[in-house]
PDB file of N, CA and C in Angstrom:
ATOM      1  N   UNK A   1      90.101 100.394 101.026  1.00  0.00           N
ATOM      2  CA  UNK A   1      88.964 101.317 101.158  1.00  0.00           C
ATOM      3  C   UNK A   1      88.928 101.850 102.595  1.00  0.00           C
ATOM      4  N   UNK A   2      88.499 103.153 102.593  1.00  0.00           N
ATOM      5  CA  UNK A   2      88.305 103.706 103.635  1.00  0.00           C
ATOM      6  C   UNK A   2      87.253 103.088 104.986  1.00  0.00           C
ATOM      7  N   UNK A   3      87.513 103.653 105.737  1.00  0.00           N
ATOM      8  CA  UNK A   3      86.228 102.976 107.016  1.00  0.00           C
ATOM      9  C   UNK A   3      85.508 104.183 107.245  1.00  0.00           C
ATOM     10  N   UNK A   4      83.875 103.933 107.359  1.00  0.00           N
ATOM     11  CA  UNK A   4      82.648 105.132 107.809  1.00  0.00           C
ATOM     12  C   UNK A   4      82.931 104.698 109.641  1.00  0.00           C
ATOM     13  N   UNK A   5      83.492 105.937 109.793  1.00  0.00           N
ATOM     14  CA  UNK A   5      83.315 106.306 111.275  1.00  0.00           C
ATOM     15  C   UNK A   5      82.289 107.454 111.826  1.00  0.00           C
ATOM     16  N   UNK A   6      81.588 106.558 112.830  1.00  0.00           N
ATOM     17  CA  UNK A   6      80.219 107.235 113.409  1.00  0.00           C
ATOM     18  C   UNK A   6      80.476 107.198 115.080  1.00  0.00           C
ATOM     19  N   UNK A   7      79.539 108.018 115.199  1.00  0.00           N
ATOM     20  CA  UNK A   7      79.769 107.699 116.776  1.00  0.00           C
ATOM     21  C   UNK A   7      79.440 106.473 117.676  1.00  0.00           C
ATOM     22  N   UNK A   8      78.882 105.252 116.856  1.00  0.00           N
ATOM     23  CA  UNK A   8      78.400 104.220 117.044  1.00  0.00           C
ATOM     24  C   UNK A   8      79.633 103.726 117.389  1.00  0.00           C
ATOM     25  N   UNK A   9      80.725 103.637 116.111  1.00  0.00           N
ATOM     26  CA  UNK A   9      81.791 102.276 116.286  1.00  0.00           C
ATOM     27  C   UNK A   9      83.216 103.266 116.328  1.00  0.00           C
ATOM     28  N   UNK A  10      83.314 104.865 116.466  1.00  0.00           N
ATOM     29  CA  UNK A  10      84.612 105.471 116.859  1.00  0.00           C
ATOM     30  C   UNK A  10      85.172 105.022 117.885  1.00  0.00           C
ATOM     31  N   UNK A  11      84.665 104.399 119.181  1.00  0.00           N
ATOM     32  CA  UNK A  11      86.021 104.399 120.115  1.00  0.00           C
ATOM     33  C   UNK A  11      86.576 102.930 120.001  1.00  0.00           C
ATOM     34  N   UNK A  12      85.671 101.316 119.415  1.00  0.00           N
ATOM     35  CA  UNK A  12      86.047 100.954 119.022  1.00  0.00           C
ATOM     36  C   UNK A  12      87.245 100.905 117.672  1.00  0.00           C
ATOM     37  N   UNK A  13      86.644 101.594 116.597  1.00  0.00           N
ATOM     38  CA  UNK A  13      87.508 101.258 115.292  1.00  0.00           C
ATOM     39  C   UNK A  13      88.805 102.339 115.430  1.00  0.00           C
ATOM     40  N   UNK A  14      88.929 103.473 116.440  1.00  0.00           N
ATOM     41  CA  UNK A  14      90.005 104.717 116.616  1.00  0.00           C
ATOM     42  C   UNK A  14      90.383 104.890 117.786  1.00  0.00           C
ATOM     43  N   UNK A  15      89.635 104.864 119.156  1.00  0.00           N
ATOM     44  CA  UNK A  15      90.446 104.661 119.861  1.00  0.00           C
ATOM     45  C   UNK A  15      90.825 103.768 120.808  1.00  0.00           C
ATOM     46  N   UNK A  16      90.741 102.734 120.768  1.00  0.00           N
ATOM     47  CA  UNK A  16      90.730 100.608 120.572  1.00  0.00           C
ATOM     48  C   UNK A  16      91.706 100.537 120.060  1.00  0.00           C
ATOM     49  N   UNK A  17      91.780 101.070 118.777  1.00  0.00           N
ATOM     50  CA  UNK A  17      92.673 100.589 117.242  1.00  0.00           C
ATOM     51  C   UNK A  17      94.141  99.812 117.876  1.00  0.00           C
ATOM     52  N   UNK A  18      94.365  98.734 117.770  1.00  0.00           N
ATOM     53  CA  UNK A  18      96.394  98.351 117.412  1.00  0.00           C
ATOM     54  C   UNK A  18      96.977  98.830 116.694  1.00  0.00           C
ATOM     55  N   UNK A  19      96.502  99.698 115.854  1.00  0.00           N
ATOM     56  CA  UNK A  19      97.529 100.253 114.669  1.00  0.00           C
ATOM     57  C   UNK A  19      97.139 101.785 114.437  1.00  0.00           C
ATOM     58  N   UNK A  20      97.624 102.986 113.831  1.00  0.00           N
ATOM     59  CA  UNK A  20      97.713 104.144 113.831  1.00  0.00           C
ATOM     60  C   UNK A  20      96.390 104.134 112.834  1.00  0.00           C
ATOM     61  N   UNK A  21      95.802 105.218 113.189  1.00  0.00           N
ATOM     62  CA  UNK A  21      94.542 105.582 112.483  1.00  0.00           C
ATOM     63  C   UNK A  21      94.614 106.861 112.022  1.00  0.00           C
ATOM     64  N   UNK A  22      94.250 107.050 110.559  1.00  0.00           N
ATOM     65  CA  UNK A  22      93.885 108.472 109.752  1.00  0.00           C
ATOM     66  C   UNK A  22      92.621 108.758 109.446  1.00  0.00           C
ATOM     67  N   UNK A  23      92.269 109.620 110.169  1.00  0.00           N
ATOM     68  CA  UNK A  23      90.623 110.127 110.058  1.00  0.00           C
ATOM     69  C   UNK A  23      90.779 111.322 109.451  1.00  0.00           C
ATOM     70  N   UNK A  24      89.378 111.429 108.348  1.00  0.00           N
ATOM     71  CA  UNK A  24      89.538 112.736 107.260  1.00  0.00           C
ATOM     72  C   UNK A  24      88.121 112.964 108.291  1.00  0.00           C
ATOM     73  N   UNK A  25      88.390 114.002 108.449  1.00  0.00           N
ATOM     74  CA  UNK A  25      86.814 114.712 108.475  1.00  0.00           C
ATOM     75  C   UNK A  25      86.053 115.719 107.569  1.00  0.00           C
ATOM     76  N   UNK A  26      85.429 115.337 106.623  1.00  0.00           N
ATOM     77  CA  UNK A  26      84.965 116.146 105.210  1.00  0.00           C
ATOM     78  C   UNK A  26      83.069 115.928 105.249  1.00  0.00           C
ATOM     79  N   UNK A  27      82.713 116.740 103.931  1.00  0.00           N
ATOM     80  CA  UNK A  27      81.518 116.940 103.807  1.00  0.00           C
ATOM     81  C   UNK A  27      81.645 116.634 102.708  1.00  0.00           C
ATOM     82  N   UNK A  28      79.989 116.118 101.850  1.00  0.00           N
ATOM     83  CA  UNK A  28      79.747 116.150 100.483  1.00  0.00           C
ATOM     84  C   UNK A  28      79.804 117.170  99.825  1.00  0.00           C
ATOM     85  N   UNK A  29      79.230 118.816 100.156  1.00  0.00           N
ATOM     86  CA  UNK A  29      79.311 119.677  99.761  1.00  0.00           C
ATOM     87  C   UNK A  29      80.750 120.676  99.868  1.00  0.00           C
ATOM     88  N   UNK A  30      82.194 119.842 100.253  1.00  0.00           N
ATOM     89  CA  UNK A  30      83.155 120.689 100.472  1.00  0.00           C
ATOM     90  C   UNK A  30      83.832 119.845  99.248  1.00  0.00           C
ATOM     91  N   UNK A  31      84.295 120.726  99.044  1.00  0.00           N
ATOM     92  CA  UNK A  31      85.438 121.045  97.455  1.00  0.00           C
ATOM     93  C   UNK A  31      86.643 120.225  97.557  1.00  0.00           C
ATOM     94  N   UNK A  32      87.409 121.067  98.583  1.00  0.00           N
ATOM     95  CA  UNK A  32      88.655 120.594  98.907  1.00  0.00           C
ATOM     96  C   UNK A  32      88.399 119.287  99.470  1.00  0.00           C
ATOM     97  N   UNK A  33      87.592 118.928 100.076  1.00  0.00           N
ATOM     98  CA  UNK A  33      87.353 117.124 100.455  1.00  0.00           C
ATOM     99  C   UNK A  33      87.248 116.634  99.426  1.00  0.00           C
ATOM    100  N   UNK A  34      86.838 116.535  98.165  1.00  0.00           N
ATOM    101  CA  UNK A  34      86.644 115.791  97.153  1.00  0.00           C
ATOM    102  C   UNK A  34      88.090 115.595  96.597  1.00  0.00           C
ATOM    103  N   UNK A  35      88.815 116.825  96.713  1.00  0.00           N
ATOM    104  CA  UNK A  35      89.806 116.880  95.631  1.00  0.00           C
ATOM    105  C   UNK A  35      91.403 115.607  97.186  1.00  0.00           C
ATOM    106  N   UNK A  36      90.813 115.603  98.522  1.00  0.00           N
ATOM    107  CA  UNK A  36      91.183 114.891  99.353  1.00  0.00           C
ATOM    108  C   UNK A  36      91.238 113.288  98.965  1.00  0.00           C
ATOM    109  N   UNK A  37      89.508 113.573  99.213  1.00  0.00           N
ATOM    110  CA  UNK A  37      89.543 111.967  99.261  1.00  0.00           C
ATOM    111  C   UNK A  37      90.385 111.001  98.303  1.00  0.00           C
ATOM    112  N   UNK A  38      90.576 110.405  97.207  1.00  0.00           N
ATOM    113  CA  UNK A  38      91.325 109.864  96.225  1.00  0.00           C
ATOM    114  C   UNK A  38      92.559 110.074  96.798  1.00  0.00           C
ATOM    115  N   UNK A  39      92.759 111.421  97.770  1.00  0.00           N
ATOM    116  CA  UNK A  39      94.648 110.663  98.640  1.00  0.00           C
ATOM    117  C   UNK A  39      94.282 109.839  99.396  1.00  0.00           C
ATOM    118  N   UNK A  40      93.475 110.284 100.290  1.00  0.00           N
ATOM    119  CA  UNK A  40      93.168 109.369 101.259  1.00  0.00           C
ATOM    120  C   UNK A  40      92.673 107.805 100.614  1.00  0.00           C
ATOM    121  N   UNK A  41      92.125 107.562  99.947  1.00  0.00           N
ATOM    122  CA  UNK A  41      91.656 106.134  99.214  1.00  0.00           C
ATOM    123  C   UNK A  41      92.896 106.088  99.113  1.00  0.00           C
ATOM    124  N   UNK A  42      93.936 106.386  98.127  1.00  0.00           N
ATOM    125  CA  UNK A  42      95.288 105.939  97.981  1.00  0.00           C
ATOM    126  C   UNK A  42      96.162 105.337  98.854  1.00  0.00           C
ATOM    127  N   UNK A  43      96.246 106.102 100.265  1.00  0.00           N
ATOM    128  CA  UNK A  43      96.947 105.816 101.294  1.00  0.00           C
ATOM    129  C   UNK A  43      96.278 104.712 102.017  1.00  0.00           C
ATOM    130  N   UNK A  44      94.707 104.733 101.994  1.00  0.00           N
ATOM    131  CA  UNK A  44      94.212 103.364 102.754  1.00  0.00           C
ATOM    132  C   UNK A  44      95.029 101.803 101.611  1.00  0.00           C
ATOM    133  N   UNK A  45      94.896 102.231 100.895  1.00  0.00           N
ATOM    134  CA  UNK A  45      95.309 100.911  99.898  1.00  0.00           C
ATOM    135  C   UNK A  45      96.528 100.527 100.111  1.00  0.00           C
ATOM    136  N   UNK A  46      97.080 101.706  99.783  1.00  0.00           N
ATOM    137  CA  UNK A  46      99.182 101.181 100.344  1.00  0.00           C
ATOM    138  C   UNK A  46      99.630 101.273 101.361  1.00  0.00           C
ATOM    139  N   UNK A  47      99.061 101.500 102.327  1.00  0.00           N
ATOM    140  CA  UNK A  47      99.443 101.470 103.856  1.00  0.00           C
ATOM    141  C   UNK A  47      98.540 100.691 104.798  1.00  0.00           C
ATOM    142  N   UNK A  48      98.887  99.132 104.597  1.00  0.00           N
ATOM    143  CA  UNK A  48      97.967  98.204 105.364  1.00  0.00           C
ATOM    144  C   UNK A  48      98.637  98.092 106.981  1.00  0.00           C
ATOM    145  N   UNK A  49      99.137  98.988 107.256  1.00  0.00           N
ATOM    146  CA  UNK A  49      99.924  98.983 108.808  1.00  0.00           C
ATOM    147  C   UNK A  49      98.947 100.235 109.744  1.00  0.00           C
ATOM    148  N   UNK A  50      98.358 100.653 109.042  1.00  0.00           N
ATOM    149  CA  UNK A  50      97.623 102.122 109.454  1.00  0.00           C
ATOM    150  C   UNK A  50      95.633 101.982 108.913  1.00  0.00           C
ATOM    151  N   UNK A  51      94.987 102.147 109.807  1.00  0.00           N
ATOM    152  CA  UNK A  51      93.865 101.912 109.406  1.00  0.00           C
ATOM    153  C   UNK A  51      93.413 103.602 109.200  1.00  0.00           C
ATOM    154  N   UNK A  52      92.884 103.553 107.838  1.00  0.00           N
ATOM    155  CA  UNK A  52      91.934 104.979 107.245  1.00  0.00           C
ATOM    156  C   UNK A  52      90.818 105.006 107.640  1.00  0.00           C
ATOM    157  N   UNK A  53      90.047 105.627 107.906  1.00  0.00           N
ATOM    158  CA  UNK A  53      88.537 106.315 107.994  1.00  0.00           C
ATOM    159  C   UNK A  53      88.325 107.198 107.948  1.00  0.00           C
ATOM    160  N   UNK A  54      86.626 107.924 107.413  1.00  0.00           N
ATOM    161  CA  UNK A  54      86.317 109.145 107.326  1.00  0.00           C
ATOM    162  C   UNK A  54      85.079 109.527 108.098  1.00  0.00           C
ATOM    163  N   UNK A  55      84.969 110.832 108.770  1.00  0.00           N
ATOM    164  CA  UNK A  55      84.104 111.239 108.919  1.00  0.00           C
ATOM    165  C   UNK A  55      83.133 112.172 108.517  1.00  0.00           C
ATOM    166  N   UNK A  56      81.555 111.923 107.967  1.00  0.00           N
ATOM    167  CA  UNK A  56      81.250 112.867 107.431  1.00  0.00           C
ATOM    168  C   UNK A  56      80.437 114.291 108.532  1.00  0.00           C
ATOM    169  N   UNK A  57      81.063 115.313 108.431  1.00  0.00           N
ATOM    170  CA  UNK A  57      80.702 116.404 109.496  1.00  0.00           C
ATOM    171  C   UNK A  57      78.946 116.665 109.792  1.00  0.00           C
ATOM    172  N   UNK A  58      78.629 116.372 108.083  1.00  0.00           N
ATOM    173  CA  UNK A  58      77.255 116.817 108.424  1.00  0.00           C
ATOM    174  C   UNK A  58      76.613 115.640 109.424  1.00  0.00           C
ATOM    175  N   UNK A  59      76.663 114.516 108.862  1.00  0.00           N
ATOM    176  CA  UNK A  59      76.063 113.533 109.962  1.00  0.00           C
ATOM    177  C   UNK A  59      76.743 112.665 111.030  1.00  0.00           C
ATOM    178  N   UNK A  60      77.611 113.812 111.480  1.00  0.00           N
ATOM    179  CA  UNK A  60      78.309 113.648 112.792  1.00  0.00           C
ATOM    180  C   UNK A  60      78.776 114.357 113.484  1.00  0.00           C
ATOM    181  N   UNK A  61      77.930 115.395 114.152  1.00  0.00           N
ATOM    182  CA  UNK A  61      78.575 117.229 114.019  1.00  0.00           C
ATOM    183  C   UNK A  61      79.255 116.742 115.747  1.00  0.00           C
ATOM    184  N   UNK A  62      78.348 115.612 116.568  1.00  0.00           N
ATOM    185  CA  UNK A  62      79.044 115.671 117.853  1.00  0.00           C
ATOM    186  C   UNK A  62      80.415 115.201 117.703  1.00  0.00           C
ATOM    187  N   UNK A  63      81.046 114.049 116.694  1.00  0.00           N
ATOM    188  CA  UNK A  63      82.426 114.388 116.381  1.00  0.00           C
ATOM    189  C   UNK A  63      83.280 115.496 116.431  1.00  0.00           C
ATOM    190  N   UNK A  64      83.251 115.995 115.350  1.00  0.00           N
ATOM    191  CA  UNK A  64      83.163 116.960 114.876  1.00  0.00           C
ATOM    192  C   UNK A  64      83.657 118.077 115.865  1.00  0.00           C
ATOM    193  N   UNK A  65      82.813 118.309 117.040  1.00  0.00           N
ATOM    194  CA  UNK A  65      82.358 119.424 117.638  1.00  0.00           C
ATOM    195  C   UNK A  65      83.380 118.600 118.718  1.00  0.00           C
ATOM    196  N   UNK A  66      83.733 117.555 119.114  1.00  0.00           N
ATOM    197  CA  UNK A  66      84.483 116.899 119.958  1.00  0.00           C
ATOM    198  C   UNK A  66      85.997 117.242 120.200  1.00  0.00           C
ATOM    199  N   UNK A  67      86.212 117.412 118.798  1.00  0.00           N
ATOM    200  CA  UNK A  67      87.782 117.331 118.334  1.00  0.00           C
ATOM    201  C   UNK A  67      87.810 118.960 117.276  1.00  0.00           C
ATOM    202  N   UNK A  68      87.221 119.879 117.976  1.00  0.00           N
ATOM    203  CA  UNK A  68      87.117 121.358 117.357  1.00  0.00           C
ATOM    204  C   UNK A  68      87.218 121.241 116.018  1.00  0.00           C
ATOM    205  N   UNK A  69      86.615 120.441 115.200  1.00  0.00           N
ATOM    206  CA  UNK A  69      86.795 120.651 113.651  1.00  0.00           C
ATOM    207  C   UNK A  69      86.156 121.782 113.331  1.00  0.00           C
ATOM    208  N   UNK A  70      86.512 122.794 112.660  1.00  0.00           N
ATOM    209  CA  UNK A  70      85.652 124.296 112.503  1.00  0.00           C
ATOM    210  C   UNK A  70      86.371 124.513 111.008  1.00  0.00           C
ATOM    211  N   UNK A  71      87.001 123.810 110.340  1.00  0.00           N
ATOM    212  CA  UNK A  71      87.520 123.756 108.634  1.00  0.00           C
ATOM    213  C   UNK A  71      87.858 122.353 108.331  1.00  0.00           C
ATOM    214  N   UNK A  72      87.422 122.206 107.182  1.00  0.00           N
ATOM    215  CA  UNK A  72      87.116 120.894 106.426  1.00  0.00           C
ATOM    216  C   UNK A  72      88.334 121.006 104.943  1.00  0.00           C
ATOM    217  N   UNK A  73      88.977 120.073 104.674  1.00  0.00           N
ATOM    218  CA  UNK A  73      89.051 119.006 105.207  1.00  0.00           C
ATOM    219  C   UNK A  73      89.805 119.124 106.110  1.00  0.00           C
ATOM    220  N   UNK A  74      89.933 118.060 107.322  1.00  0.00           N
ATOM    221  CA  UNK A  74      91.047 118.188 108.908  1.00  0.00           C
ATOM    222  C   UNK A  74      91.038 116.530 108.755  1.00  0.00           C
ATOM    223  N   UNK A  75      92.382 116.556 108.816  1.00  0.00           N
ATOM    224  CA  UNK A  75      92.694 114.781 109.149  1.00  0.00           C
ATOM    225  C   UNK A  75      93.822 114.941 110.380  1.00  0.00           C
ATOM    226  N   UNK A  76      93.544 113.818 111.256  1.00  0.00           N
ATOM    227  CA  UNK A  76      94.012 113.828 112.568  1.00  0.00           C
ATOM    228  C   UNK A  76      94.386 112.438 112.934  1.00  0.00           C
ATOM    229  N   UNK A  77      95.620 111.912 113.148  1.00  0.00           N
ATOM    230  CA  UNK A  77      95.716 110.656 113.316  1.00  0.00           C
ATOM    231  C   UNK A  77      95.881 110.422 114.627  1.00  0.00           C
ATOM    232  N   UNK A  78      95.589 108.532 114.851  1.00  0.00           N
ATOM    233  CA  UNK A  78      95.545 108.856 116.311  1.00  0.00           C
ATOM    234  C   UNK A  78      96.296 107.533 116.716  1.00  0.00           C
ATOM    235  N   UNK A  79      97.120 107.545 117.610  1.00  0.00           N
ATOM    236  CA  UNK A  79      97.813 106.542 118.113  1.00  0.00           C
ATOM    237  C   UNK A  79      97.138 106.138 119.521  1.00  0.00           C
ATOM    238  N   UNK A  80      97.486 104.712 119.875  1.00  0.00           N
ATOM    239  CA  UNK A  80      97.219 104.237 121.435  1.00  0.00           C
ATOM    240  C   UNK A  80      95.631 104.873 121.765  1.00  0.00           C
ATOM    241  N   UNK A  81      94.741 105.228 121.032  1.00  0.00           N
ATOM    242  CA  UNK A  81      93.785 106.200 121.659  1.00  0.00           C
ATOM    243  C   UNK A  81      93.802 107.524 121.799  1.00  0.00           C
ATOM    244  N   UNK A  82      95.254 108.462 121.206  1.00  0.00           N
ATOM    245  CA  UNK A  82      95.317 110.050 121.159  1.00  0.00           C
ATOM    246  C   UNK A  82      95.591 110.455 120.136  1.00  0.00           C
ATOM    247  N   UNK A  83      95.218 111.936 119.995  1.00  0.00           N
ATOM    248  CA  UNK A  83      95.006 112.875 118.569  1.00  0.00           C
ATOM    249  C   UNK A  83      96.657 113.028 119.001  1.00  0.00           C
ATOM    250  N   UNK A  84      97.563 112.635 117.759  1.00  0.00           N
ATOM    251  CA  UNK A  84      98.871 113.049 117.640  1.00  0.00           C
ATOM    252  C   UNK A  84      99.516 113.995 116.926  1.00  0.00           C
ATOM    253  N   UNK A  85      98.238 114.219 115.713  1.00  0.00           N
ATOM    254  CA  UNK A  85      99.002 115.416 114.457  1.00  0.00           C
ATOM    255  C   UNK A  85      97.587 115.247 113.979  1.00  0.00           C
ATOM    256  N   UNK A  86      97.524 116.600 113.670  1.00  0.00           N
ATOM    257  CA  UNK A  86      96.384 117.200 112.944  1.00  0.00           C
ATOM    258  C   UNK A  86      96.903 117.929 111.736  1.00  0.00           C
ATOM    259  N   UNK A  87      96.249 117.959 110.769  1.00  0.00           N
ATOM    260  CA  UNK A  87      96.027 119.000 109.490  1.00  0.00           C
ATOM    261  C   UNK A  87      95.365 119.477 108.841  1.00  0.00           C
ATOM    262  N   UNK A  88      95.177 120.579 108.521  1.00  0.00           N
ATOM    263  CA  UNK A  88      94.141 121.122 107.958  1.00  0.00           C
ATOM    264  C   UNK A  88      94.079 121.543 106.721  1.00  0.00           C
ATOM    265  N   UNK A  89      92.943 121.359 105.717  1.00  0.00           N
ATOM    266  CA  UNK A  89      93.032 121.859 104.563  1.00  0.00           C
ATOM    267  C   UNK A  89      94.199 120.587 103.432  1.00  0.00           C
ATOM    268  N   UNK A  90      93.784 120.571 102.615  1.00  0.00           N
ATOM    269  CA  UNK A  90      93.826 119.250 101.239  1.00  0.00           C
ATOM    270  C   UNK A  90      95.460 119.496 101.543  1.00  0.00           C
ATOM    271  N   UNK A  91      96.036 117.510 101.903  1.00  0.00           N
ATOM    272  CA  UNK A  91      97.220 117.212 101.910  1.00  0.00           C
ATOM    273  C   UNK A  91      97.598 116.315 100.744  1.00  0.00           C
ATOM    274  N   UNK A  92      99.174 116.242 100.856  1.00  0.00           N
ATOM    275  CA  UNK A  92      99.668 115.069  99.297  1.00  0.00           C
ATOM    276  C   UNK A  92      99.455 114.158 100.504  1.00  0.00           C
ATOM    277  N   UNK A  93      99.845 113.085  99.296  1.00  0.00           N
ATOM    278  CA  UNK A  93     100.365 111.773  99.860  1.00  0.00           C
ATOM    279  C   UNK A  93     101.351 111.972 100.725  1.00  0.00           C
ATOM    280  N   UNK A  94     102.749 112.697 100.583  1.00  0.00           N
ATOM    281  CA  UNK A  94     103.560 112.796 101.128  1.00  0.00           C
ATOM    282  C   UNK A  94     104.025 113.423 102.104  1.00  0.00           C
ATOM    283  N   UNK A  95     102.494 114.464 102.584  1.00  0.00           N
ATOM    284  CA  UNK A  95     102.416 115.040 103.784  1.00  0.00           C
ATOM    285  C   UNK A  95     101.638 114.377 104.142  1.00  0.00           C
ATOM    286  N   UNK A  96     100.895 113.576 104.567  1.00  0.00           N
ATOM    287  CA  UNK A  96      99.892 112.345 105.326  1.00  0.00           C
ATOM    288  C   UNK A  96     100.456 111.246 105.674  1.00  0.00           C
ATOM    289  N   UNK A  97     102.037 110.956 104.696  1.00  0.00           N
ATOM    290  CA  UNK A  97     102.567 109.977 105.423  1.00  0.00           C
ATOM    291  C   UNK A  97     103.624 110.937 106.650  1.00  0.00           C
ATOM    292  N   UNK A  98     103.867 112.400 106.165  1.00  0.00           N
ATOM    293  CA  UNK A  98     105.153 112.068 107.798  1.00  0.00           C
ATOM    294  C   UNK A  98     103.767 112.690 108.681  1.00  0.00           C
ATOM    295  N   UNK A  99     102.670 112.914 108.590  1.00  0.00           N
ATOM    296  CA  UNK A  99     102.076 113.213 109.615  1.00  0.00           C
ATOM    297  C   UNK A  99     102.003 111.501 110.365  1.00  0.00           C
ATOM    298  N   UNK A 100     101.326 110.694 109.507  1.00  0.00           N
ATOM    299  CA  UNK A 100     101.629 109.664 110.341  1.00  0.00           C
ATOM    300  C   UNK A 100     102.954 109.160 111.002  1.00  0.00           C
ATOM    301  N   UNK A 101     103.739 109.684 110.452  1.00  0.00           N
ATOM    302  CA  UNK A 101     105.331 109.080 111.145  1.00  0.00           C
ATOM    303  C   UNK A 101     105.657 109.932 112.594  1.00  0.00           C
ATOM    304  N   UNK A 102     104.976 110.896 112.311  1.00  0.00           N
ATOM    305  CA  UNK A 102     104.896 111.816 114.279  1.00  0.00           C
ATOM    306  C   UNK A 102     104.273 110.977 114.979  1.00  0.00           C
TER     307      UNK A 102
END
């Protein structure tokens, strides 16, 4: 299962992290996030080397507004503490894993 990232526990749980992190940043009311999430659940399940989380935009716009999210869905992984690869707009499985492999 995915992790709720807030601005409470982000620099702990993402940029702290020992292991590569995939953050979705989506809304309840966006389309293409829905039709996202279920990859993303997928990939948190089979990839226990990489920690998943999501952010939701509406109740986290200073995220959000941090890391220029301005289209939903955007997943951005982050190594050592840095944004390494970004993407925008609903990925497979198989583009979320070589984004993580950059």
């Amino acid at each position: 299962m995915s992790l709720q990232i807030t601005t409470q526990n982000f620099d702990n749980e993402v940029l702290k992290s020992d292991r590569p992190v995939l953050v979705d940043f989506w809304a309840t009311w966006c389309g293409p996030c829905r039709m996202q999430s279920p990859i993303v659940d997928e990939l948190a399940k089979s990839r226990t080397d990489v920690k998943v989380g999501k952010i939701n935009v509406d109740e986290e716009p200073a995220l959000a507004e941090k890391f220029n999210v301005n289209s939903i869905p955007t997943l951005m992984v982050f190594k050592d503490g840095k944004n390494t690869a970004t993407a925008i707009g609903v990925q497979s499985q198989a583009a979320l894993e070589a984004l993580l492999s950059k």
